[in-house]
Protein backbone atom coordinates (compact mmCIF):
# COMPACT_ATOMS: atom_id res chain seq x y z
CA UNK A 1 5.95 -18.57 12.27
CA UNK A 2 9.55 -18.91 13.45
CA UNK A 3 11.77 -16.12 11.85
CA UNK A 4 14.64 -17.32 9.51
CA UNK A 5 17.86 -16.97 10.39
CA UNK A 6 19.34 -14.20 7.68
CA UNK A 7 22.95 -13.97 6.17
CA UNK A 8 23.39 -10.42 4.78
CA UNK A 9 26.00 -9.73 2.14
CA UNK A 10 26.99 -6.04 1.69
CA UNK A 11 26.48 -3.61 4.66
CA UNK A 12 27.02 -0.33 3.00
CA UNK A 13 24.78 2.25 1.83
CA UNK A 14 21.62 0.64 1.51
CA UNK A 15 22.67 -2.66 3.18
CA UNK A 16 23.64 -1.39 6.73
CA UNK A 17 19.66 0.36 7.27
CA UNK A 18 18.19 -2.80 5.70
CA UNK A 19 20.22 -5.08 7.87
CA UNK A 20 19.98 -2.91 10.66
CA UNK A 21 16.04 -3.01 10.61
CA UNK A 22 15.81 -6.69 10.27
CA UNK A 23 17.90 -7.08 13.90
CA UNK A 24 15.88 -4.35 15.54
CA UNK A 25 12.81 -6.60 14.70
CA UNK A 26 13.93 -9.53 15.74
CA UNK A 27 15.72 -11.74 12.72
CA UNK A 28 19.00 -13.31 13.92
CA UNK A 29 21.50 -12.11 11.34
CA UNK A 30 24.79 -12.73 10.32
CA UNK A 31 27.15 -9.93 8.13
CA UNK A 32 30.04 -10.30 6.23
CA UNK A 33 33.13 -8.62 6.87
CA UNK A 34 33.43 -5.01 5.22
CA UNK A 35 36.25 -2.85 4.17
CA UNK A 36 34.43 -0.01 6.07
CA UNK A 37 34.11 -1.16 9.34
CA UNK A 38 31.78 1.12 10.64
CA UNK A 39 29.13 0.13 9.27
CA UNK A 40 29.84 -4.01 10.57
CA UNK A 41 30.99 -2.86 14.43
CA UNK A 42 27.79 -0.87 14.22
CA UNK A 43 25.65 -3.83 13.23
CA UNK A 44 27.76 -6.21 15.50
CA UNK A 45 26.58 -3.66 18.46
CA UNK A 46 23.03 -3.87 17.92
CA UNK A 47 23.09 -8.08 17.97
CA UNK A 48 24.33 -8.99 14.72
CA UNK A 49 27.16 -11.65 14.10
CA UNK A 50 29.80 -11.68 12.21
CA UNK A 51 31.00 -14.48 9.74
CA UNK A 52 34.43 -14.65 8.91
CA UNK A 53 33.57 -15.31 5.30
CA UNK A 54 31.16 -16.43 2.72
CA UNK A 55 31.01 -20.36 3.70
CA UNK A 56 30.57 -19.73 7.22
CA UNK A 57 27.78 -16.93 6.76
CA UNK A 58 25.71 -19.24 4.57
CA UNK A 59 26.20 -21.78 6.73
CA UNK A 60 24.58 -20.33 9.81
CA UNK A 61 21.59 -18.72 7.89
CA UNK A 62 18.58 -20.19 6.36
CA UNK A 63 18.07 -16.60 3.72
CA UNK A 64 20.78 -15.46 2.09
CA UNK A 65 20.12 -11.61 1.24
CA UNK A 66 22.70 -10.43 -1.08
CA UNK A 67 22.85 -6.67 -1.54
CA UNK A 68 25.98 -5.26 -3.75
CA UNK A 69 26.10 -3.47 -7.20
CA UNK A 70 25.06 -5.34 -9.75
CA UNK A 71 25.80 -8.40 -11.75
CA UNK A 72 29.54 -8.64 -11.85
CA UNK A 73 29.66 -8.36 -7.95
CA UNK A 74 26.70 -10.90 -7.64
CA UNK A 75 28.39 -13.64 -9.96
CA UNK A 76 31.64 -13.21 -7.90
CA UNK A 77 30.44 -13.99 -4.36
CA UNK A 78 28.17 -16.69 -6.06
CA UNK A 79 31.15 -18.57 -8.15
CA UNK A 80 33.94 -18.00 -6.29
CA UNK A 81 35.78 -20.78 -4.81
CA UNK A 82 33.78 -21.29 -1.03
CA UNK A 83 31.32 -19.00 -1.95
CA UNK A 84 27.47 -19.19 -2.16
CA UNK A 85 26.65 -21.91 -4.72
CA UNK A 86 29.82 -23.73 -3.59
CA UNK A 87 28.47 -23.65 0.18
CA UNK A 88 24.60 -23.87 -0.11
CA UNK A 89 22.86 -26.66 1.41
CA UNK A 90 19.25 -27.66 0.05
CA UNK A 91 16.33 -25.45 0.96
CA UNK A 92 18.12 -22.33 1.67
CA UNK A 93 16.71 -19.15 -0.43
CA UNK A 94 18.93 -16.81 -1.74
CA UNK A 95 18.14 -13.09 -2.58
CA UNK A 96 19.33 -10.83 -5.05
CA UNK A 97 18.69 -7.29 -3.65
CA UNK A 98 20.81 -5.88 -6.57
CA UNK A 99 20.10 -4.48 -10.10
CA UNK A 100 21.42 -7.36 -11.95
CA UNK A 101 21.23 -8.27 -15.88
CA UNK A 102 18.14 -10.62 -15.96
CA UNK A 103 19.89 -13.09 -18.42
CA UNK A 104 22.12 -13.62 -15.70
CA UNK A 105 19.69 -13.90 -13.02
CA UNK A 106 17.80 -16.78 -15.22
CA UNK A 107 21.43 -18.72 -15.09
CA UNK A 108 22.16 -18.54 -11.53
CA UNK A 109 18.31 -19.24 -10.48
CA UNK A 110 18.95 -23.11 -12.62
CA UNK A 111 22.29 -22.70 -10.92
CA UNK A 112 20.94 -23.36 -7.49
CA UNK A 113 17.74 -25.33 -8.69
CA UNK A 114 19.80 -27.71 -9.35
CA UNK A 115 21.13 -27.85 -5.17
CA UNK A 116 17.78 -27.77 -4.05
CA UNK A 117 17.97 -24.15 -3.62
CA UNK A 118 15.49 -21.51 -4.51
CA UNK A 119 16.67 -18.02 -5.84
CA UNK A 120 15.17 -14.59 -5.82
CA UNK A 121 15.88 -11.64 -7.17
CA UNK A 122 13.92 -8.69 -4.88
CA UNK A 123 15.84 -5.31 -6.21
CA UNK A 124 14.64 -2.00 -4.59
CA UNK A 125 14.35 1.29 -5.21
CA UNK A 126 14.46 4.74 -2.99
CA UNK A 127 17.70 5.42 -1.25
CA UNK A 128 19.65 4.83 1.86
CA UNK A 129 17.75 7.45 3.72
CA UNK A 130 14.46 4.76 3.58
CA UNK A 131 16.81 2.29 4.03
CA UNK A 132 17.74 3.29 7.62
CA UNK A 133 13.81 4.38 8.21
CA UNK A 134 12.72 0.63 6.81
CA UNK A 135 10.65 2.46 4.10
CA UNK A 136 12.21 0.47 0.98
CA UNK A 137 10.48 -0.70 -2.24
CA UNK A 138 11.22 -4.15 -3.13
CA UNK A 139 9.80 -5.45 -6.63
CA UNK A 140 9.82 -9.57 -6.06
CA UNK A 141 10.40 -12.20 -8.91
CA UNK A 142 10.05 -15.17 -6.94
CA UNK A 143 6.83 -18.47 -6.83
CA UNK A 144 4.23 -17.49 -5.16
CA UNK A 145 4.80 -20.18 -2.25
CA UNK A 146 8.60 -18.48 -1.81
CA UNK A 147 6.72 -15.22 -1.90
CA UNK A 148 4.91 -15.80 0.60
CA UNK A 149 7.46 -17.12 2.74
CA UNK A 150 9.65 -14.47 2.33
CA UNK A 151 7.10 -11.60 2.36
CA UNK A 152 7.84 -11.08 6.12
CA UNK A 153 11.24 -10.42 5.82
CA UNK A 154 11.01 -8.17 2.78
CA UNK A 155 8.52 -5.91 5.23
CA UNK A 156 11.16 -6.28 7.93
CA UNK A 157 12.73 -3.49 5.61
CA UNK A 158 10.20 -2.34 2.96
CA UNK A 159 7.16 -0.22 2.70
CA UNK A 160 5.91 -0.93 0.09
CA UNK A 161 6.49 -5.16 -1.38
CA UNK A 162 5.74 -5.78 -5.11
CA UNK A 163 5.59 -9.44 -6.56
CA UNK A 164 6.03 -8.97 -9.88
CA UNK A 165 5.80 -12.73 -10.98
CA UNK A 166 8.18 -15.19 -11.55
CA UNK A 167 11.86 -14.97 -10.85
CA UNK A 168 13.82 -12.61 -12.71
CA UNK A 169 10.75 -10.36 -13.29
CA UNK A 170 11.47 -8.26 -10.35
CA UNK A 171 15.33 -7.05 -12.13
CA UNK A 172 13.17 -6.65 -15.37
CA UNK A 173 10.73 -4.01 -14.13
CA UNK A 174 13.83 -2.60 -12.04
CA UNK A 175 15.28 -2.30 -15.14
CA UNK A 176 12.31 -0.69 -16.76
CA UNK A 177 11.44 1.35 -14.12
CA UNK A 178 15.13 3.17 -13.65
CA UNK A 179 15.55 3.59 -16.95
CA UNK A 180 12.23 5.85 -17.36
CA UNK A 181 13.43 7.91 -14.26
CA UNK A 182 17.09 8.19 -15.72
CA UNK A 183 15.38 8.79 -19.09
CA UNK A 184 13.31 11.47 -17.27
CA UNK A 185 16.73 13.20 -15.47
CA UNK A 186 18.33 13.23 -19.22
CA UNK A 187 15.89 15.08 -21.04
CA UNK A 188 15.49 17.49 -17.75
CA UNK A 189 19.07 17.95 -17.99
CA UNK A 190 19.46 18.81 -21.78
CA UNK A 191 15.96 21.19 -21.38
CA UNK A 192 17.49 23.30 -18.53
CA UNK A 193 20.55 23.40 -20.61
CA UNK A 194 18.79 24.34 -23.32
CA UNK A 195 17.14 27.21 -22.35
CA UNK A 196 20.58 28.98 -20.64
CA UNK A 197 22.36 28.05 -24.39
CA UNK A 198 19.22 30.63 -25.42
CA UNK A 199 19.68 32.86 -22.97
CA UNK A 200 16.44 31.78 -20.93
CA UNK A 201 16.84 31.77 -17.21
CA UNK A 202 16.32 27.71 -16.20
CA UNK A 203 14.67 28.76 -13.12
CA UNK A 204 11.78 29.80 -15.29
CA UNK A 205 11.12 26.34 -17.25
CA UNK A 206 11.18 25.10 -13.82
CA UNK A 207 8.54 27.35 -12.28
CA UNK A 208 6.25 26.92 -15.24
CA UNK A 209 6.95 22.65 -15.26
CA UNK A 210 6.29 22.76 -11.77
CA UNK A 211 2.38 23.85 -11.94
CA UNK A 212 1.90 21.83 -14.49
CA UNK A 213 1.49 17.78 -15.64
CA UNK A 214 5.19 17.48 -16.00
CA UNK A 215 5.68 18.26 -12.58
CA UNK A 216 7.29 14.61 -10.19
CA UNK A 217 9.44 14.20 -7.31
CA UNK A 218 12.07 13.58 -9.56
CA UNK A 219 12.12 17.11 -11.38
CA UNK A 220 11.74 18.66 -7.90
CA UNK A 221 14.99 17.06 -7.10
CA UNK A 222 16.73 17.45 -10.29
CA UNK A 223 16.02 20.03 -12.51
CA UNK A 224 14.83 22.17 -8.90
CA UNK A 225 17.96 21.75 -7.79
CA UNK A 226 20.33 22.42 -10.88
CA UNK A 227 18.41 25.88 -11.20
CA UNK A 228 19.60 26.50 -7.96
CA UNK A 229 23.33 25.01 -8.17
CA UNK A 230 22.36 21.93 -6.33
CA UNK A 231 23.40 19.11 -7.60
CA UNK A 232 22.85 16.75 -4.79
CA UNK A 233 19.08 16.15 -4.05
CA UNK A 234 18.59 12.49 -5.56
CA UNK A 235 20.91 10.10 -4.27
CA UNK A 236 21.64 8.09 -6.94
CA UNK A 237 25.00 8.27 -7.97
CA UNK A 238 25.57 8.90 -12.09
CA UNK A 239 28.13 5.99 -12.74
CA UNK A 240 25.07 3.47 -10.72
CA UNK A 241 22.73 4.95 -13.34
CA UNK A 242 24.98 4.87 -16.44
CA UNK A 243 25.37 0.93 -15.62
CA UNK A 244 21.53 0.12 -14.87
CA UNK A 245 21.37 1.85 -18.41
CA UNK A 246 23.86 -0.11 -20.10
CA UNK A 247 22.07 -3.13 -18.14
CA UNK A 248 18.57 -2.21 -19.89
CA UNK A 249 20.11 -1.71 -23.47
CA UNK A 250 21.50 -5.28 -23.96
CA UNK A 251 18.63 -6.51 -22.10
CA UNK A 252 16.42 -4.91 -25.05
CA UNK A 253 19.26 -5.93 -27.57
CA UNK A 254 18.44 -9.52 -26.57
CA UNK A 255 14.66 -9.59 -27.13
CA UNK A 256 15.23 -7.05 -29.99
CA UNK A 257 13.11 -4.07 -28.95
CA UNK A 258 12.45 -2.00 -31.21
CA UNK A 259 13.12 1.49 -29.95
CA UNK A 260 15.15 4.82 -29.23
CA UNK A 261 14.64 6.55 -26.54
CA UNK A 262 17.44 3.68 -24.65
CA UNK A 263 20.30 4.14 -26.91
CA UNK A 264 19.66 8.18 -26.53
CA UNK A 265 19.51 7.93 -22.81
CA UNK A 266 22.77 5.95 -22.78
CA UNK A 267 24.93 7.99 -25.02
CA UNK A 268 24.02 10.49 -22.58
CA UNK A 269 24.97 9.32 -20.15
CA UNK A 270 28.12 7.94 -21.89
CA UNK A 271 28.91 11.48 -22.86
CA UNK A 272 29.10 12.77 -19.35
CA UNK A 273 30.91 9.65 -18.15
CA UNK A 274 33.57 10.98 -20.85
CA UNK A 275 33.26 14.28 -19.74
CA UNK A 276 34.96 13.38 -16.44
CA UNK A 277 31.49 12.93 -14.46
CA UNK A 278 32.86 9.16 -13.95
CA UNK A 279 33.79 9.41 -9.79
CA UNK A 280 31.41 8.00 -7.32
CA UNK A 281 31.07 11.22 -5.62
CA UNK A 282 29.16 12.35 -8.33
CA UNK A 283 25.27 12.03 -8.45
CA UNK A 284 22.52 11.59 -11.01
CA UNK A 285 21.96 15.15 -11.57
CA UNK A 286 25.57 15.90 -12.70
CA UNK A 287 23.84 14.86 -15.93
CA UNK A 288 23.20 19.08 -16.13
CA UNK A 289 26.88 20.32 -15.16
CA UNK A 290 27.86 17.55 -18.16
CA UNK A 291 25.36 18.45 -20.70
CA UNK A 292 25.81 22.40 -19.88
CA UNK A 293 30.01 21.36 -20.61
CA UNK A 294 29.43 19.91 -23.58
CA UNK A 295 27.31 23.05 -24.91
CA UNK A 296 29.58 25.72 -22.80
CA UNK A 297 27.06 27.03 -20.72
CA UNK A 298 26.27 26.99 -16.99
CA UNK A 299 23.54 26.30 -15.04
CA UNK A 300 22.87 26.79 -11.62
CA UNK A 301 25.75 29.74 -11.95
């Protein structure tokens, strides 16, 4: 099968080792400009082009892979004047890499039905590090016939491909699935803190949770590395995760879950936004040093 020709939308992070892997295996791809240049003059040296903007990138591709923050960045470079809806032609695909509300992903996939175009929202998870190394999971709401064309691009940058039904299922289960590992960091982060407000050495919870059933990669990385001061391991940065929560909770609001554990999780994460925890600089398990401010304690000391 011929490869499609691939316009990629947001080189940064995550998108520069996805886009990067796609021209190493052979896709023709075209970038969009970047305020960080390294990243483009990078991908420009391995092969890729360059499109001067929006139109012209989806005009030279046949997939559209768009890979930014979330929802209000998606609906820009869709609506904008001479941007993706505006310049589609029928029979293109478009791809929402993102974590983006799924109310919104619903819209824009009748938005682009409606050109003959087919839209997909494929979010991942793991972090830039897999991104470079090609070792991504994607989570797929797409037909199965779109699927299945697209499958070999997806492993052109993931490990590990998940269709998980029709489109817009793939930013639910995101969804679902960040929220029980940012549910799982906030109740890490207020037991650590707990047990130095009682005079407990953390390191000890940890030693005992990590022999146990409560033991996961992501206590190793969080609650491992608060009781050592490190509060770097998992690269997720805590503003990303406070808006995938926010995200989750009106997405529940809509279908009216009934439930707690979301609103807890946010106002936790709300409280260390207020805290000061708010720069992009700071990561997911900053969710300690904010709890341990709130209760004036330290951990990690």
């Amino acid at each position: 099968m011929n490869k499609h020709n691939i316009g990629f939308v947001g080189v940064g992070l995550m998108g520069h080792g996805m886009a990067k892997n796609l021209v190493e295996k052979g896709w023709k791809v075209t970038i969009l400009g970047h305020r960080n240049r390294a990243p483009v003059d990078d991908l420009v040296g391995r092969g890729a082009t360059e499109a001067k903007d929006v139109a012209a990138l989806v005009a030279a591709s046949d997939v559209v892979i768009l890979c930014v923050t979330g929802t209000p960045e998606v609906e820009d470079l869709v609506n904008r004047p001479g941007g993706v809806l505006a310049s589609c032609r029928k029979g293109q695909i478009i791809v929402d890499t993102s974590t983006s509300q799924p109310a919104s992903t619903l819209k824009l996939v009748e938005a682009f039905k409606a050109k003959g175009v087919r839209y997909v929202d494929a979010p991942l998870t793991r972090t830039p590090v897999e991104a470079e190394q090609g070792r991504l999971n994607t989570l797929v709401g797409a037909d199965a016939a779109t699927f299945a064309e697209l499958e070999p691009v997806f492993k052109g940058y993931c490990e590990n491909v998940f269709h998980m039904g029709e489109p817009g299922a793939g930013h639910v289960i995101k969804l679902i699935n960040n929220f029980v590992a940012i549910g799982t960091v906030a109740l890490a982060s207020e037991a650590l803190v707990a047990c130095a407000k009682m005079g407990v050495d953390p390191k000890n919870l940890v030693k005992l949770m990590s022999v146990g059933a409560i033991n996961s990669g992501i206590l190793q990385m969080v609650a491992g590395g608060a009781s050592e001061g490190d509060f770097t391991r998992m690269k997720f940065g805590l503003k990303n995760a406070a808006k995938d929560v926010r995200y989750y909770n009106q997405a529940m609001t809509e279908i009216q879950l009934a439930g707690v554990m979301g609103p807890a999780v946010n106002q936790s994460l709300a409280q260390a936004m207020s805290l000061g925890f708010d720069s992009p600089d700071k990561l997911l398990a900053s969710l300690v040093e904010a709890q341990a401010k709130l209760n004036g304690v330290r951990v990690g000391a």
